[in-house]
C-alpha atoms as a PDB file:
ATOM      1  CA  UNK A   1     115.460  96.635 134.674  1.00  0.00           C
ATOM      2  CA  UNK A   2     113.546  99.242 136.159  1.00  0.00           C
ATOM      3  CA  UNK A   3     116.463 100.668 138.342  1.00  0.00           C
ATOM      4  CA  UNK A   4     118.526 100.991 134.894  1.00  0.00           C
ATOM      5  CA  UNK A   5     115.317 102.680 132.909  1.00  0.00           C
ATOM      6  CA  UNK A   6     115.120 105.281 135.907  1.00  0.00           C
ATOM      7  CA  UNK A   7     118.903 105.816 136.551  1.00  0.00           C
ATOM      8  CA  UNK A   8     119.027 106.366 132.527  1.00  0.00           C
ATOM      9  CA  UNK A   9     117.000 109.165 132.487  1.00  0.00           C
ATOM     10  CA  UNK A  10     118.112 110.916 135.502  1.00  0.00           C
ATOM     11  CA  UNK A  11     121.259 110.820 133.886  1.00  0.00           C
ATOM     12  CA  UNK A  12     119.746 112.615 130.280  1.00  0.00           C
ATOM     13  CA  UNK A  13     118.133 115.252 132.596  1.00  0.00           C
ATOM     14  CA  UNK A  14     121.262 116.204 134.424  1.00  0.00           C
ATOM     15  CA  UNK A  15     122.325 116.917 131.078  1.00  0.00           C
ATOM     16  CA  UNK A  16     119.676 118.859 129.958  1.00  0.00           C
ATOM     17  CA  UNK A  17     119.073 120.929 133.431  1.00  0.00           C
ATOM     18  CA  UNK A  18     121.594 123.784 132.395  1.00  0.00           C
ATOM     19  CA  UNK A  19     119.818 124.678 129.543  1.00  0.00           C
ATOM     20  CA  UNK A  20     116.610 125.226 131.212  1.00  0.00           C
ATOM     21  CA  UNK A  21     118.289 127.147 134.719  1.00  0.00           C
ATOM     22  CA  UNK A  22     114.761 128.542 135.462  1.00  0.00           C
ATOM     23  CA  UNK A  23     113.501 125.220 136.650  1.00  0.00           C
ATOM     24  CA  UNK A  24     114.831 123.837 139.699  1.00  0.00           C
ATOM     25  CA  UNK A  25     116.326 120.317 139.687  1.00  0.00           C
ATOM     26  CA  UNK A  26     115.428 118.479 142.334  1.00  0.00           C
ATOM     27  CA  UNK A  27     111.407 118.251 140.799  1.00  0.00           C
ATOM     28  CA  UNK A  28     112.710 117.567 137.411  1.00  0.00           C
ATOM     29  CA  UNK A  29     115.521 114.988 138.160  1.00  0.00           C
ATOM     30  CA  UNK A  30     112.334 113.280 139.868  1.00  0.00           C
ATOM     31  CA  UNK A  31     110.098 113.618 137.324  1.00  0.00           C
ATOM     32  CA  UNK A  32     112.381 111.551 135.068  1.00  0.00           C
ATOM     33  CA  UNK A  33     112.979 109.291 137.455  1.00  0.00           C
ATOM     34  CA  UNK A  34     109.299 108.416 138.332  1.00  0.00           C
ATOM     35  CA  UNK A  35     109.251 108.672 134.202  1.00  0.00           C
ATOM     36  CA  UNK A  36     111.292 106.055 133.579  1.00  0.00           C
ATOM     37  CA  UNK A  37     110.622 103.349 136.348  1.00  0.00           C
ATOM     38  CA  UNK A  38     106.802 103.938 135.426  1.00  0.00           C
ATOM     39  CA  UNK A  39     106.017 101.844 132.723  1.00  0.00           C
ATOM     40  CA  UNK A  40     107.358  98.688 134.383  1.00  0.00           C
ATOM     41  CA  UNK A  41     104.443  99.067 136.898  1.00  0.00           C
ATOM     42  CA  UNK A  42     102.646  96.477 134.355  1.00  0.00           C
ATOM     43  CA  UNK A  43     104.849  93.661 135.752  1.00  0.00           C
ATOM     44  CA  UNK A  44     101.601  92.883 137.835  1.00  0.00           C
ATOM     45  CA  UNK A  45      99.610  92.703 134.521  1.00  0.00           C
ATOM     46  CA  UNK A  46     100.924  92.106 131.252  1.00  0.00           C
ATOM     47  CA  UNK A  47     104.409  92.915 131.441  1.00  0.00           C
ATOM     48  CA  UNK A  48     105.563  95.554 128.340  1.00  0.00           C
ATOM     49  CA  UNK A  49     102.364  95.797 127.037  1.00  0.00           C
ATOM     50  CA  UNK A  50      99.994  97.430 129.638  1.00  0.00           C
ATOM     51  CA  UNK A  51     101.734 100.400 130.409  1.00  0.00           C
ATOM     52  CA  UNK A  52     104.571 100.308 127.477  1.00  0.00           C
ATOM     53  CA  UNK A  53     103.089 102.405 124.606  1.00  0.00           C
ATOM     54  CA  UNK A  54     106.314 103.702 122.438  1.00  0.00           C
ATOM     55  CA  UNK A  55     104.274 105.817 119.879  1.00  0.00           C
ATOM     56  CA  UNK A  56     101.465 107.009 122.588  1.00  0.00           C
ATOM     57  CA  UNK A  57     103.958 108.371 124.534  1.00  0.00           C
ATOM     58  CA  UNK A  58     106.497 109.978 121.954  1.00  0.00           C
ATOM     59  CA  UNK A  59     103.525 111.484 120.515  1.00  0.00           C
ATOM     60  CA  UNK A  60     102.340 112.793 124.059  1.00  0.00           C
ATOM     61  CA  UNK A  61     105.932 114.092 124.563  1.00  0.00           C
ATOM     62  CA  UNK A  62     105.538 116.227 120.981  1.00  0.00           C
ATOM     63  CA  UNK A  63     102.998 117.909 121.636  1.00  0.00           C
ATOM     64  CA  UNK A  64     103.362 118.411 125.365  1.00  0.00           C
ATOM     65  CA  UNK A  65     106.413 120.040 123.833  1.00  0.00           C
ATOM     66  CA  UNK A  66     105.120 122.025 121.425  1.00  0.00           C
ATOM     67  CA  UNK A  67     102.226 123.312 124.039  1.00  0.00           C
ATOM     68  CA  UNK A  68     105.085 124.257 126.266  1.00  0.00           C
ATOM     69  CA  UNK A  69     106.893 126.287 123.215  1.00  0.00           C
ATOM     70  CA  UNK A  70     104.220 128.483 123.257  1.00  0.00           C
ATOM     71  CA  UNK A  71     103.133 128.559 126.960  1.00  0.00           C
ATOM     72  CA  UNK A  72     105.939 127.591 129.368  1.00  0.00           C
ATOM     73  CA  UNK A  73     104.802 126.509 132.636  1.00  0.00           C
ATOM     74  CA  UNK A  74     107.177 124.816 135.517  1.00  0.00           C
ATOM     75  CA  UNK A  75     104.302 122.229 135.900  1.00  0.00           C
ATOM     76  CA  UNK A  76     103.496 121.335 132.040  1.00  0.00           C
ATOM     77  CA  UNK A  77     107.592 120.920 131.866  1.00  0.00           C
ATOM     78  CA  UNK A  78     107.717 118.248 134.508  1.00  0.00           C
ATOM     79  CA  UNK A  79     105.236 116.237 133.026  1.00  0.00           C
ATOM     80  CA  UNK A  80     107.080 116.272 129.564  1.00  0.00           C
ATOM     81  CA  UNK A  81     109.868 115.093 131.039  1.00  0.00           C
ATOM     82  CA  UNK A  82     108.156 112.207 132.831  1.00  0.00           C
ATOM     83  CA  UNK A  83     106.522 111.492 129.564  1.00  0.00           C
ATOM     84  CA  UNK A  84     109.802 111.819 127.631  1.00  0.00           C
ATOM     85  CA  UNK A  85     111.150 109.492 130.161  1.00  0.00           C
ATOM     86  CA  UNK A  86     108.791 106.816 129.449  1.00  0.00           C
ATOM     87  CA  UNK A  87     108.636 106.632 125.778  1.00  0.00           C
ATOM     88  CA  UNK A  88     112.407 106.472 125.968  1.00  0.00           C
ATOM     89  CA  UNK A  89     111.973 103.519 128.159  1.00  0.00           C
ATOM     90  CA  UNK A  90     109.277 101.850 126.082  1.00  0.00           C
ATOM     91  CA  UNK A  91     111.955 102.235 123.098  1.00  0.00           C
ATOM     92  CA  UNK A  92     114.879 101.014 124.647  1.00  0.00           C
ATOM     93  CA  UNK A  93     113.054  97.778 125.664  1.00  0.00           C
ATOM     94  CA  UNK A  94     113.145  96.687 122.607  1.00  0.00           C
ATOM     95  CA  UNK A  95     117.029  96.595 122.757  1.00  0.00           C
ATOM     96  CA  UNK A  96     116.498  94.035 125.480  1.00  0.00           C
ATOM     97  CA  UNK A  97     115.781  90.772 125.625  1.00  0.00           C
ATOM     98  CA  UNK A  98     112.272  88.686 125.344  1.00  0.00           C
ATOM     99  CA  UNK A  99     109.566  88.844 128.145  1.00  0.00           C
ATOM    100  CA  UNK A 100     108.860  85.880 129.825  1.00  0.00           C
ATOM    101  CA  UNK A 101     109.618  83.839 132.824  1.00  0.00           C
ATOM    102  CA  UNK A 102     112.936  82.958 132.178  1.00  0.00           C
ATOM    103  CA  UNK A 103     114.235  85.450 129.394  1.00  0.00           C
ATOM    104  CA  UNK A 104     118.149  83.717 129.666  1.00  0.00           C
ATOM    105  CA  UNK A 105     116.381  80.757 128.100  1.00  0.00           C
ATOM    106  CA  UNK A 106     114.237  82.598 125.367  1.00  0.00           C
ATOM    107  CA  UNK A 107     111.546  81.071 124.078  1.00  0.00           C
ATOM    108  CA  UNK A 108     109.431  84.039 122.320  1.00  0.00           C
ATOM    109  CA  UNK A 109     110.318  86.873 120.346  1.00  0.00           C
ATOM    110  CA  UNK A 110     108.389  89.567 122.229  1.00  0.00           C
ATOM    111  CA  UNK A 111     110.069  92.808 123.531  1.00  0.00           C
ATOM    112  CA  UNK A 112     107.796  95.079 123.444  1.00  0.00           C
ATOM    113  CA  UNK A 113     104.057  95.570 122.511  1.00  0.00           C
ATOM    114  CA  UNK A 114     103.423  98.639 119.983  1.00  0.00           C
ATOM    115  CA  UNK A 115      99.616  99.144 120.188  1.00  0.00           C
ATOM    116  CA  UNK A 116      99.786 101.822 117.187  1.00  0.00           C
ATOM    117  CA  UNK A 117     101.002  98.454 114.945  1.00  0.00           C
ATOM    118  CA  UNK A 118      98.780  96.529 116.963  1.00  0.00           C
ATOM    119  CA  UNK A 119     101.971  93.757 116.969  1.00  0.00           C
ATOM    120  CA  UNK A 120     105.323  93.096 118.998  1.00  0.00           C
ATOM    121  CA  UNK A 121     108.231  94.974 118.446  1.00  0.00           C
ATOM    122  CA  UNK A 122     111.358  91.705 118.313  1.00  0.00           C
ATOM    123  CA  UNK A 123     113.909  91.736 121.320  1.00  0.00           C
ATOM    124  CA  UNK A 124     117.249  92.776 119.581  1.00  0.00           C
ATOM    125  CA  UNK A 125     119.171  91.712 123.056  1.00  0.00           C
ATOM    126  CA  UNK A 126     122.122  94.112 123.246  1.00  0.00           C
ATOM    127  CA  UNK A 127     120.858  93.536 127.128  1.00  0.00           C
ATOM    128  CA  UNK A 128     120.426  89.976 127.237  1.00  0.00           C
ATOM    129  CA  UNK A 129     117.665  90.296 130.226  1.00  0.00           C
ATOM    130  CA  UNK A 130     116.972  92.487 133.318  1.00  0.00           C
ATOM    131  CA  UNK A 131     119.298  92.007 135.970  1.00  0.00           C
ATOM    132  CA  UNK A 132     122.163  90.957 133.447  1.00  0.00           C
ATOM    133  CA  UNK A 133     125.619  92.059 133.852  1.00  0.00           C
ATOM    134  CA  UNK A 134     125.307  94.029 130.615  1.00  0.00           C
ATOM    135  CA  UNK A 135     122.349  95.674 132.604  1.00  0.00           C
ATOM    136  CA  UNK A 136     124.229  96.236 136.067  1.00  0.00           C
ATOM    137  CA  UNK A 137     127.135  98.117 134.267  1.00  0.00           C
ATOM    138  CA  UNK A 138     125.030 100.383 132.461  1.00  0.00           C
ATOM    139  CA  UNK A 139     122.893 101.392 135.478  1.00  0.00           C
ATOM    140  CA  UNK A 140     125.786 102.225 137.227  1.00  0.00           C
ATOM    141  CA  UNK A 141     127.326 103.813 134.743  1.00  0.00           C
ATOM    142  CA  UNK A 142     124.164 106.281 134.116  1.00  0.00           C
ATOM    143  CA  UNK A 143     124.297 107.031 138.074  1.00  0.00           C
ATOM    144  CA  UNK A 144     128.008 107.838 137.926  1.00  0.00           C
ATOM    145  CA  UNK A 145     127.233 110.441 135.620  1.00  0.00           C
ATOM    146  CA  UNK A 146     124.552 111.775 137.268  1.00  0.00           C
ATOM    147  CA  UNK A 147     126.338 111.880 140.020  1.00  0.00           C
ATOM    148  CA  UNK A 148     128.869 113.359 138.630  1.00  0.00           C
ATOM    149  CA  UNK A 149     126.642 116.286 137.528  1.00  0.00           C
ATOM    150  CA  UNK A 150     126.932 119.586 139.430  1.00  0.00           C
ATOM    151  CA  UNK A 151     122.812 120.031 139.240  1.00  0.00           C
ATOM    152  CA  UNK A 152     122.811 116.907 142.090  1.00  0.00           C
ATOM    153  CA  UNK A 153     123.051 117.917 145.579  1.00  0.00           C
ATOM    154  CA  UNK A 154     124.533 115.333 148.520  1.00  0.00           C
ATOM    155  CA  UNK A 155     120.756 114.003 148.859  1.00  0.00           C
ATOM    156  CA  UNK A 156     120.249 113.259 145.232  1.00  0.00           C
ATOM    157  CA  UNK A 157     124.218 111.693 144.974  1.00  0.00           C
ATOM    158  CA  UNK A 158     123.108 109.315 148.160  1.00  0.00           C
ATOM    159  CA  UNK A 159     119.399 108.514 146.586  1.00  0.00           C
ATOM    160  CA  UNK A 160     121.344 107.440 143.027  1.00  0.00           C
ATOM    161  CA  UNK A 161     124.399 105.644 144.705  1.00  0.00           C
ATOM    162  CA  UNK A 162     121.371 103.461 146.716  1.00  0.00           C
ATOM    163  CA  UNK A 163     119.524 103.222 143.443  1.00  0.00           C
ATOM    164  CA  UNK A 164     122.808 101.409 141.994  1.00  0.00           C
ATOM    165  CA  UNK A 165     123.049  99.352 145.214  1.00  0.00           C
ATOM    166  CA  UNK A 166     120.014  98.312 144.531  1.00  0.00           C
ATOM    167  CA  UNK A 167     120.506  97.211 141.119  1.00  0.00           C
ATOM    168  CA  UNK A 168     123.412  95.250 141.825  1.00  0.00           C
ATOM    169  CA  UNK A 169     121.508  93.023 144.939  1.00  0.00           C
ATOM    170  CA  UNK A 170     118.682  92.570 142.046  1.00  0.00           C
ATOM    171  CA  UNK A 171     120.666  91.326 139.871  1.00  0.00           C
ATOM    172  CA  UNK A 172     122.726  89.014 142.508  1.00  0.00           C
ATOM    173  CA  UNK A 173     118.731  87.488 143.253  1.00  0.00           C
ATOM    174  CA  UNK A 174     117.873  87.459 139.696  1.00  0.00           C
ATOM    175  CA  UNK A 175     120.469  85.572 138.217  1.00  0.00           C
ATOM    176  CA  UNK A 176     119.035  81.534 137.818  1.00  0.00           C
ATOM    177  CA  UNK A 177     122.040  80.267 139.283  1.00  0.00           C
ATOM    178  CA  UNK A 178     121.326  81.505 143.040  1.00  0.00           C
ATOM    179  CA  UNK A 179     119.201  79.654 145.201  1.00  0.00           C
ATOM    180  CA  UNK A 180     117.766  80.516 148.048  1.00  0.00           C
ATOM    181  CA  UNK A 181     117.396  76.527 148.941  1.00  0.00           C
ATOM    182  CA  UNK A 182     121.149  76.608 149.683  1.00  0.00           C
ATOM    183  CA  UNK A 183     120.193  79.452 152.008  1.00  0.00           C
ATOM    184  CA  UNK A 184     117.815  76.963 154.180  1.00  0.00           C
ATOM    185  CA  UNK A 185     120.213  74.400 154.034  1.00  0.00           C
ATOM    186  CA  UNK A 186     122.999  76.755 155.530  1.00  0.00           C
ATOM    187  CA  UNK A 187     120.761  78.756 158.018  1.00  0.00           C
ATOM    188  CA  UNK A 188     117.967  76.397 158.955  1.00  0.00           C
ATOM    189  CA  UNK A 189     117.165  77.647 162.423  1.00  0.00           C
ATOM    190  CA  UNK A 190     117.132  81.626 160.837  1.00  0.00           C
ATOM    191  CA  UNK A 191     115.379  80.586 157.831  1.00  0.00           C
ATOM    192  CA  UNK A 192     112.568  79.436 160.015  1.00  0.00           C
ATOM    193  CA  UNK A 193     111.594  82.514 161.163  1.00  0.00           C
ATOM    194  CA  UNK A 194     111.609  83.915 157.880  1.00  0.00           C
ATOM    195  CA  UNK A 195     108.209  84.203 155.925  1.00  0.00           C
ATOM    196  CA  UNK A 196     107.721  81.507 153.173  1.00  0.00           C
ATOM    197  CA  UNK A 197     107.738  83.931 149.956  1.00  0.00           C
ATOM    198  CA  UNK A 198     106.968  82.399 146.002  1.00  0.00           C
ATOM    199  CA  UNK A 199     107.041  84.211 143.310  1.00  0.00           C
ATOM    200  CA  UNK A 200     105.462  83.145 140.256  1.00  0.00           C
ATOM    201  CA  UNK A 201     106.208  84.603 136.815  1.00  0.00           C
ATOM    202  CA  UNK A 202     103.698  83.514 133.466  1.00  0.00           C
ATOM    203  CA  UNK A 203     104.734  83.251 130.100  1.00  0.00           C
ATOM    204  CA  UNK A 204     103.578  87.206 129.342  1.00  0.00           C
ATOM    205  CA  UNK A 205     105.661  88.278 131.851  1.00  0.00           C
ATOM    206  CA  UNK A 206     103.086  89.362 134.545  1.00  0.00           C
ATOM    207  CA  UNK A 207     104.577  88.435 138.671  1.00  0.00           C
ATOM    208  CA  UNK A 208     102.735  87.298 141.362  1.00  0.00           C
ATOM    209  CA  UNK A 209     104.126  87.556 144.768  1.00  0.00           C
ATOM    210  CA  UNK A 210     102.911  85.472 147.502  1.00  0.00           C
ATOM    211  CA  UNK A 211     103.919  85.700 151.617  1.00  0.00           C
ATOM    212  CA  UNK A 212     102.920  83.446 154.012  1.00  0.00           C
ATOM    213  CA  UNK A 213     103.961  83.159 157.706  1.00  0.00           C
ATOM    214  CA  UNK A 214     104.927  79.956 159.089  1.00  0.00           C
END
């Protein structure tokens, strides 16, 4: 999931912060994790295929690299690492599982789309799907050692820890087995006032949310 992409690379750039001390870490550690939720943006479109590009990207990151090498500028090295970001997030889709409505029932064998091959890379589903426990634990995991870095001030710890919050209540809503029917049934008069919200997911993996107010 998104929150597991982002958390990830936060975690790589607390890593890498103390070997670049000149550049302050609050704009980087956001930089990577803008990076890495970014290319899930395209769950509105065609989900890892509009804004996924795994070669485009690494190649962007080499030579925004190489540029840097020979001009360093504060600016030019927080867009690499939002660009390294998302090529490592395009990449490590494809250890995930398929994209499509329901990807704990797979029916395709699409992970991600590699425009340079012009063909799908196949979901190798060490992360069965987003929002799986596999997922949770490793999103938490990557905060906990970003947290644990000494570049991360109290605001950043509190942003990650909510970050992780957050992936654990998506995966709670994600999971097939919870309903929000036995919700209703519980909480009628409460449930009433609530907006009626669908969400509709197609077999490429693009969402549609709909809200209407009773």
């Amino acid at each position: 999931m998104a929150f597991t992409h982002g958390l990830a690379s936060v975690a790589v750039a607390t890593a890498l912060l103390p070997f670049g001390p000149e550049y302050a870490a609050p704009p980087v550690l956001a930089a990577a994790l803008l990076g890495g939720i970014a290319p899930d943006l395209d769950v509105v479109a065609d989900h890892r295929k509009t804004l996924h590009f795994p070669v485009g990207y690494t190649a962007l990151a080499a030579g925004l690299l190489g540029i840097h090498a020979v001009a360093a500028h504060p600016t030019l090295w927080l867009v690499w690492v939002a660009v390294a970001a998302a090529a490592a997030h395009s990449w490590a889709d494809v250890l995930a599982g398929s994209v499509e409505a329901e990807p704990w029932n797979p029916t395709t064998e699409r992970a991600v789309y590699n425009h340079a091959l012009g063909a799908w890379h196949r979901p190798r589903r060490l992360v069965r799907y987003s929002g799986a426990v596999e997922d949770v634990l490793l999103g938490l995991a990557c905060a906990g050692v970003a947290v644990a870095a000494p570049v991360t001030g109290p605001t950043a710890d509190a942003g990650l820890i909510a970050l992780g919050a957050l992936s654990g209540l998506y995966a709670v809503l994600r999971h097939p087995s919870v309903r929000l029917d036995a919700v209703a049934e519980r909480f009628p008069a409460a449930w009433a006032r609530l907006p009626a919200i669908s969400v509709e997911e197609t077999e490429s993996g693009a969402t549609t949310v709909s809200v209407r107010y009773r």
